[in-house]
Protein backbone atom coordinates (compact mmCIF):
# COMPACT_ATOMS: atom_id res chain seq x y z
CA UNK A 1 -101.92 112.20 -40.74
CA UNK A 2 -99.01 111.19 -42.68
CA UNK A 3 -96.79 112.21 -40.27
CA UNK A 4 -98.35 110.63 -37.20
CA UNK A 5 -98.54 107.19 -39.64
CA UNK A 6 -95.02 107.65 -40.28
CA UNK A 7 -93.87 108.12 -36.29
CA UNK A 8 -96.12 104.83 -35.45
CA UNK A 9 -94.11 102.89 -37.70
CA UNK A 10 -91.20 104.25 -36.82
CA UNK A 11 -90.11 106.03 -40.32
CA UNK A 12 -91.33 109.24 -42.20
CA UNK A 13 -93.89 107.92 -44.60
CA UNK A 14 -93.18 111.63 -46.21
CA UNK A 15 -90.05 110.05 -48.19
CA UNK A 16 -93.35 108.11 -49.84
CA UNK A 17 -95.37 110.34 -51.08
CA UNK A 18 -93.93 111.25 -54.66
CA UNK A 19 -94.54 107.86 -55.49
CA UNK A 20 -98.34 108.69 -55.05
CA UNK A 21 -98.76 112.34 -56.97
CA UNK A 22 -101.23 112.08 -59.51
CA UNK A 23 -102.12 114.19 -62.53
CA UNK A 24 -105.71 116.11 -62.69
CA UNK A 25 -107.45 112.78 -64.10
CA UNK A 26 -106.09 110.93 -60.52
CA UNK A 27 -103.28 108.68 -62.68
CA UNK A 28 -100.91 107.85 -60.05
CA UNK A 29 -97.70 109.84 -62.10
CA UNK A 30 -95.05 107.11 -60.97
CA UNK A 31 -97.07 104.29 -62.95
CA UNK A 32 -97.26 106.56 -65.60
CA UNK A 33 -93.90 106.85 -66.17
CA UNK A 34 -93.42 103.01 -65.52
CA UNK A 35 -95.80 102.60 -68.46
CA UNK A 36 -94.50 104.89 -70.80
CA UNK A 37 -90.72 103.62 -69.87
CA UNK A 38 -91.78 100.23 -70.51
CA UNK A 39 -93.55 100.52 -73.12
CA UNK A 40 -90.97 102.83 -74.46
CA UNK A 41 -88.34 100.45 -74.38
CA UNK A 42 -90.06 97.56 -76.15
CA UNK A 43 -91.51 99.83 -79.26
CA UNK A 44 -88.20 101.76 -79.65
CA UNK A 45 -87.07 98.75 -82.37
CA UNK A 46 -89.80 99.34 -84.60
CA UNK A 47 -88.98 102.89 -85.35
CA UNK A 48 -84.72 102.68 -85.18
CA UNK A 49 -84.41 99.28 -85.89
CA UNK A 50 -86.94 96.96 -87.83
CA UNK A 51 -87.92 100.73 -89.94
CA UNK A 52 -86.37 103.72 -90.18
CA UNK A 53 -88.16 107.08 -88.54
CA UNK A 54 -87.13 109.99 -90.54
CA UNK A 55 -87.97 113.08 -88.34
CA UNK A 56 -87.53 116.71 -89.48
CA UNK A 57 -88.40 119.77 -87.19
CA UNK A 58 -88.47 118.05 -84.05
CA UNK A 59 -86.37 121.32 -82.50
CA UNK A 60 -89.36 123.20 -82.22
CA UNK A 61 -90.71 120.75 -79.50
CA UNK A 62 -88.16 122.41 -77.24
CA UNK A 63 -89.50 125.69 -77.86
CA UNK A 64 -93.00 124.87 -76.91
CA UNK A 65 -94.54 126.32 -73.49
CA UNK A 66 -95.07 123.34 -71.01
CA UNK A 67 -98.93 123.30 -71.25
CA UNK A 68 -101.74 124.36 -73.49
CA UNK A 69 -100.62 123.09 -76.68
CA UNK A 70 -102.49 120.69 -79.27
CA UNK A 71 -100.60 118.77 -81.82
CA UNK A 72 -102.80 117.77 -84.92
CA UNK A 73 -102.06 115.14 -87.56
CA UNK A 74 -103.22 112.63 -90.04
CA UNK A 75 -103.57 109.27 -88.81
CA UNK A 76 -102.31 105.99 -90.19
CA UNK A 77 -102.56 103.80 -87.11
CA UNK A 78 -104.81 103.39 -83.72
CA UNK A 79 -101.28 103.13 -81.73
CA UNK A 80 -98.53 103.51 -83.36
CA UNK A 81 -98.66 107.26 -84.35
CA UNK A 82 -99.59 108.01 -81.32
CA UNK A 83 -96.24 106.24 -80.07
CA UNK A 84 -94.01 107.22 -82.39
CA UNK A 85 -94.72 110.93 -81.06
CA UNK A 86 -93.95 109.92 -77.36
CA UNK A 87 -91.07 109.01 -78.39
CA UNK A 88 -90.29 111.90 -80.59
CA UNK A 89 -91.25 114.37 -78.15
CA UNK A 90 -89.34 113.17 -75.36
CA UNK A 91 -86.35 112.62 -77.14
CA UNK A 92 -86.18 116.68 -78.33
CA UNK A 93 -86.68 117.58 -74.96
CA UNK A 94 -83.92 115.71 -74.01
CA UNK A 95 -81.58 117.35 -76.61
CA UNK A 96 -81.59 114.80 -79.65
CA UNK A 97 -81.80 116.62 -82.98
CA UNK A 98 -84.20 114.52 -85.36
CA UNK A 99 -83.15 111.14 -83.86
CA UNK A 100 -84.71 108.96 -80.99
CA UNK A 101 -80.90 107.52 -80.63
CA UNK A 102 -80.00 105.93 -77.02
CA UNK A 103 -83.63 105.46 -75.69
CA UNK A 104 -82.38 106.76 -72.37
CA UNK A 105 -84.03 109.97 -73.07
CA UNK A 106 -87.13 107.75 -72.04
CA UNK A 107 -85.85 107.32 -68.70
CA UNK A 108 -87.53 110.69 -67.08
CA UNK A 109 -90.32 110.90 -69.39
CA UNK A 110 -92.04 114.35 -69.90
CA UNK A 111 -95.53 113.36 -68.14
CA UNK A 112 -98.42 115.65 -69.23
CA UNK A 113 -98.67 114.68 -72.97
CA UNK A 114 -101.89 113.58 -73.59
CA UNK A 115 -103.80 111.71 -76.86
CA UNK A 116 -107.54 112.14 -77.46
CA UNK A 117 -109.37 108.85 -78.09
CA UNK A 118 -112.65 107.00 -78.09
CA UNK A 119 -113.55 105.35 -74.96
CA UNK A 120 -114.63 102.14 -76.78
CA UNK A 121 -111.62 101.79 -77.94
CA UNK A 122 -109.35 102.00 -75.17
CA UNK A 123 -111.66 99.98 -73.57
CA UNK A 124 -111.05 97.32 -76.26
CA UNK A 125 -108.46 95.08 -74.91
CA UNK A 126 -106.00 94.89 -72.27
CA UNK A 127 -102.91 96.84 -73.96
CA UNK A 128 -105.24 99.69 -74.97
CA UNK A 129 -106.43 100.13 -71.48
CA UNK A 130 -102.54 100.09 -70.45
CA UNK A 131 -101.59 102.66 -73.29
CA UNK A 132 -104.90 104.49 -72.01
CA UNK A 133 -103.26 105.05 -68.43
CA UNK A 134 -100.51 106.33 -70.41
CA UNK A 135 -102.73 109.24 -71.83
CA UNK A 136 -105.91 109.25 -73.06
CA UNK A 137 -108.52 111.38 -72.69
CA UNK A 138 -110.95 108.65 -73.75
CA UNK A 139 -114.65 110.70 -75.14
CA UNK A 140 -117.41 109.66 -76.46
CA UNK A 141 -118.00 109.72 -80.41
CA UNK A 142 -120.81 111.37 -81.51
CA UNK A 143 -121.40 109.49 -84.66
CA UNK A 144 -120.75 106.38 -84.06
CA UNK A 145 -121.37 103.53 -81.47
CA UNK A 146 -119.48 100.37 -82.42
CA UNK A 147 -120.28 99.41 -85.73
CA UNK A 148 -123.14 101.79 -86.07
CA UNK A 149 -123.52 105.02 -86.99
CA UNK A 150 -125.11 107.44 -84.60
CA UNK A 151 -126.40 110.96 -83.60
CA UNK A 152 -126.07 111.97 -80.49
CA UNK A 153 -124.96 114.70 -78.09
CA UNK A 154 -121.58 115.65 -77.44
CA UNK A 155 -120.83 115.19 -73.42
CA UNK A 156 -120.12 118.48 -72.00
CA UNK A 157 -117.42 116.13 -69.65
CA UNK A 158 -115.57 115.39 -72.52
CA UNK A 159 -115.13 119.12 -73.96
CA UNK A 160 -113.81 119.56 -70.22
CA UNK A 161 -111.74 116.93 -69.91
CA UNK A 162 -109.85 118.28 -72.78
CA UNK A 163 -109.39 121.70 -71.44
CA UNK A 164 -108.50 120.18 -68.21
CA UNK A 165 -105.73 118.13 -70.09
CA UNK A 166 -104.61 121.53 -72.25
CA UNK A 167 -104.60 123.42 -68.71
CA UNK A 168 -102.26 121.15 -67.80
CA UNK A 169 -100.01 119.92 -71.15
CA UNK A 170 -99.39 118.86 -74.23
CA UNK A 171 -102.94 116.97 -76.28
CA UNK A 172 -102.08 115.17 -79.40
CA UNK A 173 -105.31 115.08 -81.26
CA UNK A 174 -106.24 113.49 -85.07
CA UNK A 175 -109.14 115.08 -86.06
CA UNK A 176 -110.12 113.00 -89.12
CA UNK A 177 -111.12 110.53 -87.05
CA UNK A 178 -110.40 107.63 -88.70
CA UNK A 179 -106.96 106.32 -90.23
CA UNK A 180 -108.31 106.44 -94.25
CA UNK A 181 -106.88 109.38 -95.90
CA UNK A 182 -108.29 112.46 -96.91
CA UNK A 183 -111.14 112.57 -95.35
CA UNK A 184 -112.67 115.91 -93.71
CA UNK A 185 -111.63 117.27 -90.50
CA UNK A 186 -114.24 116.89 -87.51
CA UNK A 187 -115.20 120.36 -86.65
CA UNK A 188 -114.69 119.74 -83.24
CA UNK A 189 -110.79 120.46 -83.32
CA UNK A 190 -111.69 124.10 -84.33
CA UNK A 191 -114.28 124.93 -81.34
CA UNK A 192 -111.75 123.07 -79.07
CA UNK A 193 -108.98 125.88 -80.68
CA UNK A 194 -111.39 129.12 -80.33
CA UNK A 195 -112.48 127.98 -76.72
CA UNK A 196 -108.93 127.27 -75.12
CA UNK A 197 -106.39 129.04 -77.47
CA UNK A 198 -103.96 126.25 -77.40
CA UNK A 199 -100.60 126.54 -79.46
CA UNK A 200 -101.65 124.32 -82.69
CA UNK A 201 -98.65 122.47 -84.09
CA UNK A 202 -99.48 120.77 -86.99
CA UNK A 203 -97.49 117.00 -87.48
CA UNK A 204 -97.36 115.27 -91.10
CA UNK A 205 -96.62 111.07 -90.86
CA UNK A 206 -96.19 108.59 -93.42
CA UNK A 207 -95.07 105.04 -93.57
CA UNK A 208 -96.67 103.80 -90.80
CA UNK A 209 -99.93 102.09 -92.52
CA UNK A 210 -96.99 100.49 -94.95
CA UNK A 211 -95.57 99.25 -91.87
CA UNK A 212 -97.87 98.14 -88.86
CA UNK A 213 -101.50 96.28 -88.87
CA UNK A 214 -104.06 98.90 -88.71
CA UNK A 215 -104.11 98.97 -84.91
CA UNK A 216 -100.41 99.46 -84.58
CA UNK A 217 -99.24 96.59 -82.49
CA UNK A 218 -97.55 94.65 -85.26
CA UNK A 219 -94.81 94.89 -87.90
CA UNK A 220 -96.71 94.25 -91.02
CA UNK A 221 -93.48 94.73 -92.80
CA UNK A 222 -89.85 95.76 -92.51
CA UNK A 223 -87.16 98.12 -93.86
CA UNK A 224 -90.10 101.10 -94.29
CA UNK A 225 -88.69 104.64 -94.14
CA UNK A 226 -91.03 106.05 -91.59
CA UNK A 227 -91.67 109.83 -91.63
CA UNK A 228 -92.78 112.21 -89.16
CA UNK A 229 -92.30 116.35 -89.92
CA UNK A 230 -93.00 118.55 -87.31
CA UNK A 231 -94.31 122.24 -88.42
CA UNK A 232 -93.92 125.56 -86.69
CA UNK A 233 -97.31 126.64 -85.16
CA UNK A 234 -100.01 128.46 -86.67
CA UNK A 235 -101.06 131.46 -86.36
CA UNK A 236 -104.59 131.84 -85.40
CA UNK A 237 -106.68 134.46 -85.03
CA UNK A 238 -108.80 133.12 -82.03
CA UNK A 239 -111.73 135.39 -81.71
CA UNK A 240 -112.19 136.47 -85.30
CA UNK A 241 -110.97 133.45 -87.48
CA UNK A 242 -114.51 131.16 -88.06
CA UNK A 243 -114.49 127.34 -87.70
CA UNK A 244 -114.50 126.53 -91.20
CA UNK A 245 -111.04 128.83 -91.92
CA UNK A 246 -109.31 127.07 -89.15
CA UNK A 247 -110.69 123.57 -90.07
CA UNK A 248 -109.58 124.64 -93.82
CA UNK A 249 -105.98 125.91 -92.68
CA UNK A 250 -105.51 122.56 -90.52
CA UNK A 251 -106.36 120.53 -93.36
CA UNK A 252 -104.03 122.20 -95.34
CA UNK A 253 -101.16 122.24 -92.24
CA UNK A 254 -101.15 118.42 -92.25
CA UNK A 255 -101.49 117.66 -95.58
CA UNK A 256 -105.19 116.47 -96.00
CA UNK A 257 -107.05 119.08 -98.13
CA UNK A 258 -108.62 117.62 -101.23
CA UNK A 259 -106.48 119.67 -103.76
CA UNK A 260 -103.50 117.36 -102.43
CA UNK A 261 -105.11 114.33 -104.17
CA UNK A 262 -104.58 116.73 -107.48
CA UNK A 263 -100.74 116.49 -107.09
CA UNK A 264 -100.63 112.49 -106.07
CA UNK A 265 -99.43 110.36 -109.66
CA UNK A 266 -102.63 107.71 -109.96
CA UNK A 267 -100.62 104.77 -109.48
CA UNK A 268 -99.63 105.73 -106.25
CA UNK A 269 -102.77 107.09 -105.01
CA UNK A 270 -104.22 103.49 -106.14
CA UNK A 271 -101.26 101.67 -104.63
CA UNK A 272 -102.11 103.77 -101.51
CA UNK A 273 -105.63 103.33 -101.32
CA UNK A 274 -105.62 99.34 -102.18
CA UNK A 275 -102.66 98.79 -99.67
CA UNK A 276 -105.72 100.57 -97.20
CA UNK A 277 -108.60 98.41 -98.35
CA UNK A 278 -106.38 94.89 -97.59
CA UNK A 279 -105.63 96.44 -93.87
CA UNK A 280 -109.93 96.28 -93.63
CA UNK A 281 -110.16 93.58 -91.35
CA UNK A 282 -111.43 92.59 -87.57
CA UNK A 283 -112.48 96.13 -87.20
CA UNK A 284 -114.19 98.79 -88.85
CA UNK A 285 -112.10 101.86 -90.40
CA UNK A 286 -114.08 104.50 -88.36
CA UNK A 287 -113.45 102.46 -84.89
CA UNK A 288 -110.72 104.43 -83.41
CA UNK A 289 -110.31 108.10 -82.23
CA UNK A 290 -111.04 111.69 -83.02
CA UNK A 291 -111.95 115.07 -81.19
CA UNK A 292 -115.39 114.06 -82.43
CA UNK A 293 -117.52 117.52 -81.63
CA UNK A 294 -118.73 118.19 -85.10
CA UNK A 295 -121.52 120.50 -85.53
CA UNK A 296 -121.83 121.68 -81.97
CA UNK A 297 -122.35 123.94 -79.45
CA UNK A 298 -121.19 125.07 -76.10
């Protein structure tokens, strides 16, 4: 059909048709990479410019298969983790050793990185539906609805969606579920490991809640060294390990068990925590994203 089109109009449409090759969620790839170039190059300042992004391990991105692996971190911000990571992915791939230096390794963008995030929230305003054509796999939360709390069932579409998004790349996932610190892991993450098997890499940040609003969109403050350390992948045992030992070993991974509130001095765990209660404002602290599957079956 293309073909005859073409010959009617007197060129071959064919010449065309990369521009229109979309991903398994039907986002047209070419304005996915317009997005994440744009985008890209206006948020590159905040992490090599305004702050400083200290990055350590970023060489084992390169040695990551192309699809079926699931990154999982602590949160700080709704956007701006998520972000950062673009960023820091991309530039590994394109040979940068723990720098995003020259953002021209955003120029051909690796495409099938995904986040996982809740559908209200990308639904929230005009740049979050933008960032959300970037990558989300926007689900359902199953404990809360707005500023309420909930119980309801997790939608089978969303488990799928993130196997569908694994089948095909890279999901970044922060399965706290909410940017205040220390709190438990949904148990989610774990059935989402034991079902597809992904490569887990667990990713430690910091800095970023000293340094952007809690959504992420603007420079609270300046001159902030940023951190983000990349680990080498666990090793799970997929059919024998139970949910709790791989939410426990997660927890651990990025930093987030309880016993690491032991080690913290008390004047900078209370710096820490009232720097979080001042960034309480607009929006609740639970109103952003997870892999929210706790307590469920499938």
């Amino acid at each position: 059909m293309v073909r005859i089109l073409g010959s009617f109009l007197g060129f071959n449409l064919m010449i065309f048709m990369p521009l229109f090759k979309r991903n398994p969620f039907g986002h047209i790839l070419f304005l996915k990479r317009l997005i994440i170039i744009v985008a890209g190059i206006i948020t590159h300042s905040r992490y090599k410019q305004f702050n400083t992004l200290k990055i350590e391990g970023s060489q084992l991105i390169r040695d990551l298969p192309n699809e079926n692996v699931l990154f999982v971190s602590n949160h700080q911000t709704y956007f701006a983790d998520v972000v950062a990571m673009f960023h820091v992915f991309n530039a590994s791939l394109k040979g940068r050793e723990d720098s995003i230096k020259k953002v021209s390794y955003l120029f051909k963008p690796k495409l099938n990185i995904y986040y996982i995030a809740a559908k209200e929230t990308m639904k929230g305003s005009l740049i979050a539906k933008i960032l959300a054509y970037a990558g989300s796999i926007s689900i359902e939360r199953t404990w809360r609805a707005g500023d309420k709390d909930i119980n309801r069932q997790v939608k089978i579409s969303d488990i799928s969606n993130i196997g569908r998004a694994l089948n095909d790349g890279w999901v970044i996932t922060f399965p706290q579920g909410t940017t205040r610190p220390w709190k438990p892991l949904r148990k989610g993450t774990a059935h989402i490991i034991k079902t597809y098997k992904p490569v887990v890499v667990p990713i430690v940040i910091d800095g970023f809640r000293r340094s952007f609003d809690r959504k992420g969109l603007y420079i609270k403050k300046k001159g902030i060294l940023q951190s983000m350390i990349i680990k080498e992948p666990l090793v799970i045992d997929y059919e024998n390990e139970h949910v709790d030992q791989i939410i426990e070993r997660i927890e651990y991974a990025i930093e987030q068990h309880p016993s690491f509130l032991k080690v913290i001095p008390e004047e900078e765990l209370a710096a820490y925590m009232a720097d979080h209660k001042m960034r309480r404002f607009r929006v609740d602290d639970d109103d952003h994203e997870t892999d929210d599957h706790e307590d469920h079956t499938y």
